[in-house]
N, C-alpha and C. Protein backbone atom coordinates (compact mmCIF):
# COMPACT_ATOMS: atom_id res chain seq x y z
N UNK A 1 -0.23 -33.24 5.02
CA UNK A 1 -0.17 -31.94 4.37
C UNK A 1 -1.38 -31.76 3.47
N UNK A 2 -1.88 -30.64 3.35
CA UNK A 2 -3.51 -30.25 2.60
C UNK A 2 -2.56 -29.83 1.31
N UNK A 3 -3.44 -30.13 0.04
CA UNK A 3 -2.72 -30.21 -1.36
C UNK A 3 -3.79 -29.04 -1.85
N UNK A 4 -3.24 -27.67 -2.24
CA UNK A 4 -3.78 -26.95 -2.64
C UNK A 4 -4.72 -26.81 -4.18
N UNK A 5 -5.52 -26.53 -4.38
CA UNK A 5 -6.52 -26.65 -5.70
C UNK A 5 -5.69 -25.65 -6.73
N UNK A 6 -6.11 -26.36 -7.75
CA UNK A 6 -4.50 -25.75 -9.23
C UNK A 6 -4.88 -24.02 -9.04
N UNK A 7 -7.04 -24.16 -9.41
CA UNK A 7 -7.07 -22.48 -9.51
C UNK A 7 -7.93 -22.30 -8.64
N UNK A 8 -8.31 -21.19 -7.57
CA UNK A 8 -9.19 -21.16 -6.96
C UNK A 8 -10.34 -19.79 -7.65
N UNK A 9 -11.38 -20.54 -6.75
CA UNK A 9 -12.74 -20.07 -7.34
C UNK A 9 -13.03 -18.54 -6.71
N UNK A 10 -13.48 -17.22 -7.65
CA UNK A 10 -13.41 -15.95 -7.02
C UNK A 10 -13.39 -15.62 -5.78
N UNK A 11 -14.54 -16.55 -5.41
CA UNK A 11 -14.93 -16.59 -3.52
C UNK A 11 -13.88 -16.95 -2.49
N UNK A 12 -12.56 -17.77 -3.31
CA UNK A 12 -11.71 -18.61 -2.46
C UNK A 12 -10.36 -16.96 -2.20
N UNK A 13 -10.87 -16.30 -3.24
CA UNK A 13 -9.53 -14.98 -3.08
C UNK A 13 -9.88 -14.03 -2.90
N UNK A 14 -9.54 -13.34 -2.70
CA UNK A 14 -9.10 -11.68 -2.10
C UNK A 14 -9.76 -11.16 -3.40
N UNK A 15 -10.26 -9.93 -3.16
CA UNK A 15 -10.98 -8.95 -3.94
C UNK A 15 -10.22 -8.18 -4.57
N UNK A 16 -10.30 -7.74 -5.68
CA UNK A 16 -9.07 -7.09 -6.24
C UNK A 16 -8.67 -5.31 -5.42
N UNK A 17 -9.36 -4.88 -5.08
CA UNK A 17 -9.63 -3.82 -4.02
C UNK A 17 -8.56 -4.55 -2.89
N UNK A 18 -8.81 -5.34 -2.36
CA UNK A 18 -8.15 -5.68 -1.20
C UNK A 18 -6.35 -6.43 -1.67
N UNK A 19 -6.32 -7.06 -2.92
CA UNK A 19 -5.31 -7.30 -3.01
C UNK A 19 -4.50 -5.89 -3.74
N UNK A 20 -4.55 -5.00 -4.64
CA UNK A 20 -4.24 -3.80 -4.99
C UNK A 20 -3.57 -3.28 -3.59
N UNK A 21 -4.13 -2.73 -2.38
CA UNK A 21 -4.12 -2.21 -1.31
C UNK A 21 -2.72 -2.97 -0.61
N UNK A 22 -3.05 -4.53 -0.41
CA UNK A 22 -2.07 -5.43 0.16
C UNK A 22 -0.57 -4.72 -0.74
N UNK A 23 -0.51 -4.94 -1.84
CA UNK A 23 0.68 -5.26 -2.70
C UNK A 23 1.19 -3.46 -2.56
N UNK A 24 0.38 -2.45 -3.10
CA UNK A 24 0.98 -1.13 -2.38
C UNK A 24 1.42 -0.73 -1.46
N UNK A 25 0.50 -1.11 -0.17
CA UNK A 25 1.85 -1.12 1.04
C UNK A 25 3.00 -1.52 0.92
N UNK A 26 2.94 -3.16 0.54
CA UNK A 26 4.26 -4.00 0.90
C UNK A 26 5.08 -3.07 -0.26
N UNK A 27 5.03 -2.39 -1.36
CA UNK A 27 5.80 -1.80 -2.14
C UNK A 27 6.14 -0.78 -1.45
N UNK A 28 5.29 0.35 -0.76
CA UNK A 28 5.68 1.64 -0.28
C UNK A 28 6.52 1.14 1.13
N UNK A 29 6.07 0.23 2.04
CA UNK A 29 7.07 -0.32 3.05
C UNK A 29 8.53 -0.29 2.61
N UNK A 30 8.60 -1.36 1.92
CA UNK A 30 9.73 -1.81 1.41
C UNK A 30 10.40 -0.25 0.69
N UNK A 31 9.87 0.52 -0.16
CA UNK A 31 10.41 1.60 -0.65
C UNK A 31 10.68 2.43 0.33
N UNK A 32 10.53 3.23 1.31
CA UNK A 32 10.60 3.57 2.54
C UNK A 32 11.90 3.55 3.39
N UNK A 33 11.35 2.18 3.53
CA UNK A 33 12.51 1.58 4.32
C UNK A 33 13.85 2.06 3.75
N UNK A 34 13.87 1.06 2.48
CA UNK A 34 15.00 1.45 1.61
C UNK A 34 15.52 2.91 1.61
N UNK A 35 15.21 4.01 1.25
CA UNK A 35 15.16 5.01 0.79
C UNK A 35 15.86 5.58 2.23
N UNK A 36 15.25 5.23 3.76
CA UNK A 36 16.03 5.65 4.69
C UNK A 36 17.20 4.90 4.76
N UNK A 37 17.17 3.96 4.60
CA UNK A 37 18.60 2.87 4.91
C UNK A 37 19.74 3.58 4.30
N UNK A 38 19.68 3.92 2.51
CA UNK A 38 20.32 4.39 1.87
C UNK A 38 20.77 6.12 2.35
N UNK A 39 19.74 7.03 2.47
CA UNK A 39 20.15 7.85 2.84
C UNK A 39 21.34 8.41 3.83
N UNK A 40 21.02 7.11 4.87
CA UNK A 40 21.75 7.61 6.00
C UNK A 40 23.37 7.36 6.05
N UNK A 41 23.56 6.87 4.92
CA UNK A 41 25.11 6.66 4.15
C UNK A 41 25.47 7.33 3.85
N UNK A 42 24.72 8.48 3.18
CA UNK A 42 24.90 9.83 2.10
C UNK A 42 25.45 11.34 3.42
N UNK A 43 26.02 12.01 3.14
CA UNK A 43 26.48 13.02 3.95
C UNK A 43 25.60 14.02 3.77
N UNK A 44 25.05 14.56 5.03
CA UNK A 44 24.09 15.32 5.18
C UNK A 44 24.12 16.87 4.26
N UNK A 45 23.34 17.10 4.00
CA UNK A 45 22.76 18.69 3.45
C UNK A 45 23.76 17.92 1.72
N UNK A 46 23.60 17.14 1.10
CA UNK A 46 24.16 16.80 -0.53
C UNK A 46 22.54 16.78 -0.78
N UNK A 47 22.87 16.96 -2.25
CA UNK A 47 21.34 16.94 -2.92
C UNK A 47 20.85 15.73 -2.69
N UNK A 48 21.45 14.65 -3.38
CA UNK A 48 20.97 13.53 -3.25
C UNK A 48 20.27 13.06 -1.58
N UNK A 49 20.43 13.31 -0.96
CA UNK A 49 20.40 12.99 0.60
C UNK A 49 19.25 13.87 1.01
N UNK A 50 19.00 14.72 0.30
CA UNK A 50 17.84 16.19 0.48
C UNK A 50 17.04 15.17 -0.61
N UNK A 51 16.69 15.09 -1.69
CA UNK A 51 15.59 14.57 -2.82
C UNK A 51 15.40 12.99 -2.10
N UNK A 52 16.12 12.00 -1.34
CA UNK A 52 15.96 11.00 -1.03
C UNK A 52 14.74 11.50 0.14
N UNK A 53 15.32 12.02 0.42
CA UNK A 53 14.32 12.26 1.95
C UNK A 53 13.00 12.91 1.72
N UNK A 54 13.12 13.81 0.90
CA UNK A 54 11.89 14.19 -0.31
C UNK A 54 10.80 13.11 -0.86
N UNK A 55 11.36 12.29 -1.24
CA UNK A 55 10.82 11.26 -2.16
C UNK A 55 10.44 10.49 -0.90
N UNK A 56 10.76 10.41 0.23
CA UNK A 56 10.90 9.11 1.06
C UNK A 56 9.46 9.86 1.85
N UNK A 57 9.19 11.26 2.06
CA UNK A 57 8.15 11.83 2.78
C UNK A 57 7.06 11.87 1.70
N UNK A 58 7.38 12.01 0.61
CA UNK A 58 5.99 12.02 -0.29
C UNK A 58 5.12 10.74 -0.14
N UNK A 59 6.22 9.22 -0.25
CA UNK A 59 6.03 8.26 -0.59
C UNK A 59 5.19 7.71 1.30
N UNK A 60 5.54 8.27 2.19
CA UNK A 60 4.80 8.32 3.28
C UNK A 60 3.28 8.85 3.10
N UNK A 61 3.37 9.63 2.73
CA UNK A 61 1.88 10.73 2.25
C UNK A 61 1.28 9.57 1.63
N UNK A 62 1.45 9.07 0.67
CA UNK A 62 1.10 8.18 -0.16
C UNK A 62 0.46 6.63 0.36
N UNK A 63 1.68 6.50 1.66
CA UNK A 63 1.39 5.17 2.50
C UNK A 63 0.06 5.37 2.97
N UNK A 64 -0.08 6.76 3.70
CA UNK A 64 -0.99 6.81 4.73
C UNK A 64 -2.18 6.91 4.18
N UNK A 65 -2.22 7.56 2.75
CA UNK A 65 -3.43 7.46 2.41
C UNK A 65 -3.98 6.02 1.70
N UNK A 66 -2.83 5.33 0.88
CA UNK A 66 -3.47 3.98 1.22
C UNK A 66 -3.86 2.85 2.49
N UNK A 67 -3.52 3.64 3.44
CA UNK A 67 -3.88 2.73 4.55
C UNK A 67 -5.14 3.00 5.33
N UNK A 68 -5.50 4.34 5.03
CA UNK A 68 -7.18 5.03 5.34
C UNK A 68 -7.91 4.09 4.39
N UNK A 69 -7.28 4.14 3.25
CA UNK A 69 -8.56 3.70 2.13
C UNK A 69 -8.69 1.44 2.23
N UNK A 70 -7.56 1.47 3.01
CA UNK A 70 -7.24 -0.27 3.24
C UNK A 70 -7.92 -0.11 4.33
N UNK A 71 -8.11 0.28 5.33
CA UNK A 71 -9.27 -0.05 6.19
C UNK A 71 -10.41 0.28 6.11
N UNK A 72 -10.66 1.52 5.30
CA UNK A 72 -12.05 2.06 4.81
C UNK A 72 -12.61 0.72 4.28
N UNK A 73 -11.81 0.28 3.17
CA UNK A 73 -12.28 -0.78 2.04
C UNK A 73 -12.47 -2.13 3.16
N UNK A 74 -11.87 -2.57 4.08
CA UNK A 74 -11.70 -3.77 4.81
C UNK A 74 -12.75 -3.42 6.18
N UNK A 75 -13.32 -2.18 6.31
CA UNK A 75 -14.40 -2.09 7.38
C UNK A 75 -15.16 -2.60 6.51
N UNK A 76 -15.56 -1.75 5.47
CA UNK A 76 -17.20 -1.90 4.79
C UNK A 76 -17.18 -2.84 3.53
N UNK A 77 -16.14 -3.10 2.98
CA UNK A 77 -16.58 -3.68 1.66
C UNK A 77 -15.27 -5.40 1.23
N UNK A 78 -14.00 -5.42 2.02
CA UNK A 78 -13.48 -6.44 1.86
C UNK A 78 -13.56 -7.38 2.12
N UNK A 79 -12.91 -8.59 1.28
CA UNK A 79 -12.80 -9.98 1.93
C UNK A 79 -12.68 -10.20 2.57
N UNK A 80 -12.76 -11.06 3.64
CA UNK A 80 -11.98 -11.21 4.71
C UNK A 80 -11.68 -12.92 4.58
N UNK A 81 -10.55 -13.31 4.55
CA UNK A 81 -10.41 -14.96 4.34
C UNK A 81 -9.64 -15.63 5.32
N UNK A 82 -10.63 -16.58 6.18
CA UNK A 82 -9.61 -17.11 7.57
C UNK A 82 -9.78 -18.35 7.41
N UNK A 83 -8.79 -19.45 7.10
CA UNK A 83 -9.28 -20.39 6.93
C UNK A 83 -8.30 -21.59 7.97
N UNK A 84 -7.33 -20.51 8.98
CA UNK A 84 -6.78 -21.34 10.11
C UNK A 84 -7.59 -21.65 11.20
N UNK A 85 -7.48 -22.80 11.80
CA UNK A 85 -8.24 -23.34 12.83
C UNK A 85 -7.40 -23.10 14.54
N UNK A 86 -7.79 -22.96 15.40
CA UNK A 86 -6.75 -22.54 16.78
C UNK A 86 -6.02 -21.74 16.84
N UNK A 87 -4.69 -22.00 17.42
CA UNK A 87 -3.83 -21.26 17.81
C UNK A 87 -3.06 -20.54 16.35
N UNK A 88 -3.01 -21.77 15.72
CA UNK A 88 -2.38 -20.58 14.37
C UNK A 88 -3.18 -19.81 13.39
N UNK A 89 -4.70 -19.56 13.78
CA UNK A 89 -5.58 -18.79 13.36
C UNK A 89 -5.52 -17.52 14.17
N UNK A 90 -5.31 -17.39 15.68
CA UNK A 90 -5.51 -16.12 16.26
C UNK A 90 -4.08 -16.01 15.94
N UNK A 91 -3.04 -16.69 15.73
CA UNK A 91 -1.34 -15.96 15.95
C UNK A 91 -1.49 -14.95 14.45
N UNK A 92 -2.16 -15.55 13.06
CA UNK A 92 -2.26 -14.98 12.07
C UNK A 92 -3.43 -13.72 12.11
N UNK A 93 -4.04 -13.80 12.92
CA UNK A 93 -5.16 -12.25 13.27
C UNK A 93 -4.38 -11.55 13.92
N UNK A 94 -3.53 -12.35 14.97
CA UNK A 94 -2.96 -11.04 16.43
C UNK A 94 -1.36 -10.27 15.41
N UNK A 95 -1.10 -11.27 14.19
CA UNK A 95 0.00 -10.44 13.21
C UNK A 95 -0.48 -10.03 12.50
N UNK A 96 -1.55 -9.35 11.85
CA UNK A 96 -2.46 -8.81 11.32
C UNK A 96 -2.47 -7.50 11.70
N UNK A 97 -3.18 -7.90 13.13
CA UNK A 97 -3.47 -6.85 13.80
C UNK A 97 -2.49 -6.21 14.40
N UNK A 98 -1.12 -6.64 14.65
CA UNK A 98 0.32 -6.31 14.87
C UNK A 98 0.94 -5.03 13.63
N UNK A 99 0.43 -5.66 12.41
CA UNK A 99 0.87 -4.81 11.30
C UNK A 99 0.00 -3.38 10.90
N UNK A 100 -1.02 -3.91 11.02
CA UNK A 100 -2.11 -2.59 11.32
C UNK A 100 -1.65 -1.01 12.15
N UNK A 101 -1.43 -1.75 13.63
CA UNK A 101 -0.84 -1.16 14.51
C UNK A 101 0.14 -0.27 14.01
N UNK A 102 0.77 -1.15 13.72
CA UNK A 102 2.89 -0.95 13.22
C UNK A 102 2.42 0.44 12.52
N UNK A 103 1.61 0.28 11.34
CA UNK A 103 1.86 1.02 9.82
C UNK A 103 1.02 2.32 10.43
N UNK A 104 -0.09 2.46 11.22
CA UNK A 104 -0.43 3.76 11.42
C UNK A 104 0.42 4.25 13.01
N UNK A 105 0.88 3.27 13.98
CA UNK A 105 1.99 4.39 14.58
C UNK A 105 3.30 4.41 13.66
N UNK A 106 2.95 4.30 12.50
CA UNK A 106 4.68 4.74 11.91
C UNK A 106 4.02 5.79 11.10
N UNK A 107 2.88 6.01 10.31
CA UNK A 107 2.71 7.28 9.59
C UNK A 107 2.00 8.14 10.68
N UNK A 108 1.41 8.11 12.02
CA UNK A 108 1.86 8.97 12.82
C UNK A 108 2.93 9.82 12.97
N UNK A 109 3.55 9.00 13.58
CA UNK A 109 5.20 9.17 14.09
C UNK A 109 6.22 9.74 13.06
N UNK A 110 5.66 9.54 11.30
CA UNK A 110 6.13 10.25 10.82
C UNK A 110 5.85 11.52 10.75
N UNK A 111 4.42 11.56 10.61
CA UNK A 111 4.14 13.02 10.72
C UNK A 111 4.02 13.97 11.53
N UNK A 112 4.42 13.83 12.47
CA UNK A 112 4.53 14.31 13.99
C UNK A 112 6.46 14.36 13.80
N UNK A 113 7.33 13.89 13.43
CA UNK A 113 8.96 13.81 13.27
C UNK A 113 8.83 14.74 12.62
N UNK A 114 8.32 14.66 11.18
CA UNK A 114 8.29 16.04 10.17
C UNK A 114 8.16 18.10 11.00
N UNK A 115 6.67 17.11 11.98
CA UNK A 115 6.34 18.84 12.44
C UNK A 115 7.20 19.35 13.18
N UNK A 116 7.80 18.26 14.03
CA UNK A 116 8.56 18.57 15.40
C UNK A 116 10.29 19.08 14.84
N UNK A 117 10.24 19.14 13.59
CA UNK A 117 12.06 19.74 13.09
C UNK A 117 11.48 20.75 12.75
N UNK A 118 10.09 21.05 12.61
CA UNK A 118 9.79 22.72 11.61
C UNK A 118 9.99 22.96 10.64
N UNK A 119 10.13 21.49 9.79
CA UNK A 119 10.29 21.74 8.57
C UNK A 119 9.38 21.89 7.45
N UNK A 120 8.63 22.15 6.95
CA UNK A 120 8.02 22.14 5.38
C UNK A 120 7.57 21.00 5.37
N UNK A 121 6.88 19.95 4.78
CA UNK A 121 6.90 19.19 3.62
C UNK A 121 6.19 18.82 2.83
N UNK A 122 6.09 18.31 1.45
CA UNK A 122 5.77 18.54 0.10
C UNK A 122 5.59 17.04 -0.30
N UNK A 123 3.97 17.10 -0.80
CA UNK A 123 4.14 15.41 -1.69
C UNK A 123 4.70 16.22 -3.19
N UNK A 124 5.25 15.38 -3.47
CA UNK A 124 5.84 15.35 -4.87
C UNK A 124 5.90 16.76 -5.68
N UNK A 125 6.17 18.26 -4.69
CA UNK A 125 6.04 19.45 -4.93
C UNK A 125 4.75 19.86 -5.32
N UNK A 126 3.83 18.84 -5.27
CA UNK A 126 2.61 19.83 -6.14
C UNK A 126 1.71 20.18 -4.31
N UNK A 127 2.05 19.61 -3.44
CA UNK A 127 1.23 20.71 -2.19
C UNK A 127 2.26 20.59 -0.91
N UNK A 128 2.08 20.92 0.24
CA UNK A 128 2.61 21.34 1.40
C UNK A 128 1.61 20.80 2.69
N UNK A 129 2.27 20.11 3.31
CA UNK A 129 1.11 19.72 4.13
C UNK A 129 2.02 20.67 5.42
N UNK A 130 0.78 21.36 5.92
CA UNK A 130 0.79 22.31 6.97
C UNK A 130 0.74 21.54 8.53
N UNK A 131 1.69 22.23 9.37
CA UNK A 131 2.38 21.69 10.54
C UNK A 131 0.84 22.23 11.19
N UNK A 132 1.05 20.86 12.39
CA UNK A 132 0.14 20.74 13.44
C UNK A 132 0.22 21.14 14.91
N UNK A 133 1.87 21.31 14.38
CA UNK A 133 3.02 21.47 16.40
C UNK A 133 3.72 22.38 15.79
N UNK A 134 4.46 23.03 17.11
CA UNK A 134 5.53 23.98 16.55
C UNK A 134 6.31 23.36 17.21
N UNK A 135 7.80 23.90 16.10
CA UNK A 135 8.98 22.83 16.06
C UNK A 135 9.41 22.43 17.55
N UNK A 136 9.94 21.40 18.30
CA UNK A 136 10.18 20.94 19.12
C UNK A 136 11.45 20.07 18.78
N UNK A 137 12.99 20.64 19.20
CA UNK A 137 14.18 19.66 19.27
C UNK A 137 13.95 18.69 20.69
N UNK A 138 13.61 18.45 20.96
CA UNK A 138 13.22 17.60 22.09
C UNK A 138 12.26 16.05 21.57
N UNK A 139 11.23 16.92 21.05
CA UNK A 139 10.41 16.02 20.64
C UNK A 139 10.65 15.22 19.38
N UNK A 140 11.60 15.65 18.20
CA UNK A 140 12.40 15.68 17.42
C UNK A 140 13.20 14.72 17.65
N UNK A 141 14.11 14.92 18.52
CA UNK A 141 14.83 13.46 18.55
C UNK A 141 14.39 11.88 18.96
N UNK A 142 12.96 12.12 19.62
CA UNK A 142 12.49 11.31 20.38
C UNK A 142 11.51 10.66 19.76
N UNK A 143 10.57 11.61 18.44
CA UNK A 143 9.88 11.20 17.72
C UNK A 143 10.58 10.74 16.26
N UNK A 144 12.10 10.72 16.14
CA UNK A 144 12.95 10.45 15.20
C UNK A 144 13.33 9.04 15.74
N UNK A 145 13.73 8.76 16.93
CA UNK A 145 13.95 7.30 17.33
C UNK A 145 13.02 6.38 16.89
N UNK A 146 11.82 6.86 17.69
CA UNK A 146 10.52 5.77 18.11
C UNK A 146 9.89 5.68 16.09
N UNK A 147 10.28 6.82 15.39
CA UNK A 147 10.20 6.10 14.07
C UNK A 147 11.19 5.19 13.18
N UNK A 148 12.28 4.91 13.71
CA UNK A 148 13.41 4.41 13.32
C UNK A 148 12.77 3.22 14.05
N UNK A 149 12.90 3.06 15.04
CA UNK A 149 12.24 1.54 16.19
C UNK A 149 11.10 0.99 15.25
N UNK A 150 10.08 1.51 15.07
CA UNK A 150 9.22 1.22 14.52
C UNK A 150 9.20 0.44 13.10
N UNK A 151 9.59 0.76 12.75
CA UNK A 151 10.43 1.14 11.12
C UNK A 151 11.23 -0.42 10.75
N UNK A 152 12.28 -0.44 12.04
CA UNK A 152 12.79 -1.73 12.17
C UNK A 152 11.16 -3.27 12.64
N UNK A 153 10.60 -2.71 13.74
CA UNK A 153 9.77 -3.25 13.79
C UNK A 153 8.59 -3.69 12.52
N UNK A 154 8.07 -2.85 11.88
CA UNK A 154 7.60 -3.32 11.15
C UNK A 154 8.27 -4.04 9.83
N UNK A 155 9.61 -3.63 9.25
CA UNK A 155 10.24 -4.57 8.60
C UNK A 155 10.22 -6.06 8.13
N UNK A 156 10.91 -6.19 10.02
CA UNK A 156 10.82 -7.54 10.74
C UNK A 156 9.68 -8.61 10.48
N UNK A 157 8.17 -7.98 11.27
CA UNK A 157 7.31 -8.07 10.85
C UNK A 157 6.78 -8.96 9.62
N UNK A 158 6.67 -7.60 8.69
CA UNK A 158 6.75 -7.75 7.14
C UNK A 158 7.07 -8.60 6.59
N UNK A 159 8.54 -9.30 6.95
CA UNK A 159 9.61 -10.20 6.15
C UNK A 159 8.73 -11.65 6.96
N UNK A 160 8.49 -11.78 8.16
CA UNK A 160 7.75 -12.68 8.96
C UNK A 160 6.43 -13.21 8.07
N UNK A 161 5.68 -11.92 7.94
CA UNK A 161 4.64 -12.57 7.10
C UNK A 161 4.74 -12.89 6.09
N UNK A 162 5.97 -12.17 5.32
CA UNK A 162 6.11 -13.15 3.91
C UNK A 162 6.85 -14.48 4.15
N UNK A 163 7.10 -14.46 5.32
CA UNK A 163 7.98 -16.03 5.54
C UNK A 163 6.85 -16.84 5.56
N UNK A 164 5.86 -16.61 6.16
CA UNK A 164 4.74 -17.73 6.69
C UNK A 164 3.70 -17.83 4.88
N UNK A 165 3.96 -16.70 4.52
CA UNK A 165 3.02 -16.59 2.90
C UNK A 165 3.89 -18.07 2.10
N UNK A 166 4.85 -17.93 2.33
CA UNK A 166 5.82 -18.65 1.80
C UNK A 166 5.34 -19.82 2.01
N UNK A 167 5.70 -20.21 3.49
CA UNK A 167 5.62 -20.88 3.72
C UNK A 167 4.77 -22.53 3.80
N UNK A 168 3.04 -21.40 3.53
CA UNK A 168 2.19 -21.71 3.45
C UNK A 168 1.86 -22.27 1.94
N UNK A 169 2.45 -21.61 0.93
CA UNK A 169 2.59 -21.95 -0.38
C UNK A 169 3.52 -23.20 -0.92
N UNK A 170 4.85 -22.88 -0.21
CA UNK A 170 5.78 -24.12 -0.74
C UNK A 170 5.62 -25.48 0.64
N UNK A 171 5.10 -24.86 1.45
CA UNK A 171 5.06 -26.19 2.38
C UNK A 171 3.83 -26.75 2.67
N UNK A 172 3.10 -26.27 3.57
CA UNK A 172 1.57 -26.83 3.63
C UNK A 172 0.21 -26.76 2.21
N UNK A 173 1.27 -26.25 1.32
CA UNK A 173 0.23 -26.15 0.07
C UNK A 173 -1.19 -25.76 0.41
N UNK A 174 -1.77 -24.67 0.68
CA UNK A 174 -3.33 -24.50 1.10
C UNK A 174 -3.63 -23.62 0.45
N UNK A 175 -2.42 -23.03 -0.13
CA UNK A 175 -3.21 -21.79 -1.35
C UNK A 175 -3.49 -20.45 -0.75
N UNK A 176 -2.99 -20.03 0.68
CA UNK A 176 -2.98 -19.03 0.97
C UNK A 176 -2.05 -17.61 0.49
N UNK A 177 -1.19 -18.11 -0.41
CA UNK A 177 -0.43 -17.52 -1.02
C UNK A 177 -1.45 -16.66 -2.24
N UNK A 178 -1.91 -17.78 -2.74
CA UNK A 178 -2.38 -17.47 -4.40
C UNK A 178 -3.78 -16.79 -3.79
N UNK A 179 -4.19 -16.81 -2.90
CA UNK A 179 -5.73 -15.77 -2.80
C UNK A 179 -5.30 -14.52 -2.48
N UNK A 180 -4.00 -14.09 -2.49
CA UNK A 180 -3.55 -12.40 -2.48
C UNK A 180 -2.65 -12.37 -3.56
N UNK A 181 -2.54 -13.36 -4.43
CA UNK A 181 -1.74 -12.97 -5.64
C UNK A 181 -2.62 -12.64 -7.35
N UNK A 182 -2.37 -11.52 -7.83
CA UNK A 182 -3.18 -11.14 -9.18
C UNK A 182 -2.82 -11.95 -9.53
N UNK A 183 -4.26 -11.64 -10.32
CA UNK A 183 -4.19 -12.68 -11.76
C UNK A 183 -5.01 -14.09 -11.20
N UNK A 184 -4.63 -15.01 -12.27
CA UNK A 184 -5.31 -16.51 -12.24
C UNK A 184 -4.24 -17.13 -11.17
């Protein structure tokens, strides 16, 4: 087993740009998620069940634009830290690149679900983002699944890579944990 170093040296971690970015997704994921899970308990057209779903589309708006600015920042200006050798170096790029995938066909797929009911929607009331399609019940239910699928998929995912973050921290000690965690 490799015995990880107490503190690592700036070069050994993630850029604060790149860890900021990391830790907002996994918050807006996880908030998301939640926010639908809960909803779908609640009986349709109640306030609460209307402002959840509100909050849950703003907080999408929000995803997507940190995920332009997480690859903007990770084309031209981020860390990049690979320090697996073989097969469990490409399995940790090809889940990488798995999650990448996941998070922009899910703020697709959200925003394409939104246009296809004809509904409105509003980050946090202060604007309206204007439909691209006209409403489609067809496409609607179909682009309501494949974001639910997704949704579960990236979860899954998610919980995977924090298993292996974990993992990598309390078991093989290499410190891959602590080069995406603030602070010292």
């Amino acid at each position: 087993m490799l015995v990880a170093k107490p503190l690592l040296t700036p070069r050994e971690r993630y850029d604060h740009a790149t860890m900021f970015f990391h830790w907002v997704t996994a918050v807006l994921v996880i908030a998301l998620f939640a926010s639908a899970q809960i909803w779908s308990f609640l009986a349709k057209g109640t306030p609460l069940r209307h402002n959840l779903q509100a909050l849950h589309i703003s907080m999408g708006i929000l995803l997507a634009v940190a995920i332009i600015g997480r690859l903007l920042w990770r084309l031209t200006q981020g860390r990049r830290l690979s320090h697996l050798p073989g097969v469990a170096g490409l399995a940790a790029k090809a889940g990488h690149a798995l999650l990448y995938i996941l998070l922009l066909a899910q703020i697709v797929l959200g925003f394409m679900f939104r246009w296809a009911q004809g509904e409105a929607f509003e980050f946090f009331g202060v604007f309206s983002v204007p439909s691209l399609m006209a409403p489609n019940p067809d496409w609607r239910h179909t682009l309501g699944g494949l974001h639910e699928n997704v949704a579960w998929a990236l979860i899954i995912l998610a919980g995977l890579h924090a298993c292996m973050a974990l993992a990598h921290h309390y078991w093989f000690k290499d410190g891959v944990l602590v080069r995406m965690w603030p602070g010292r």
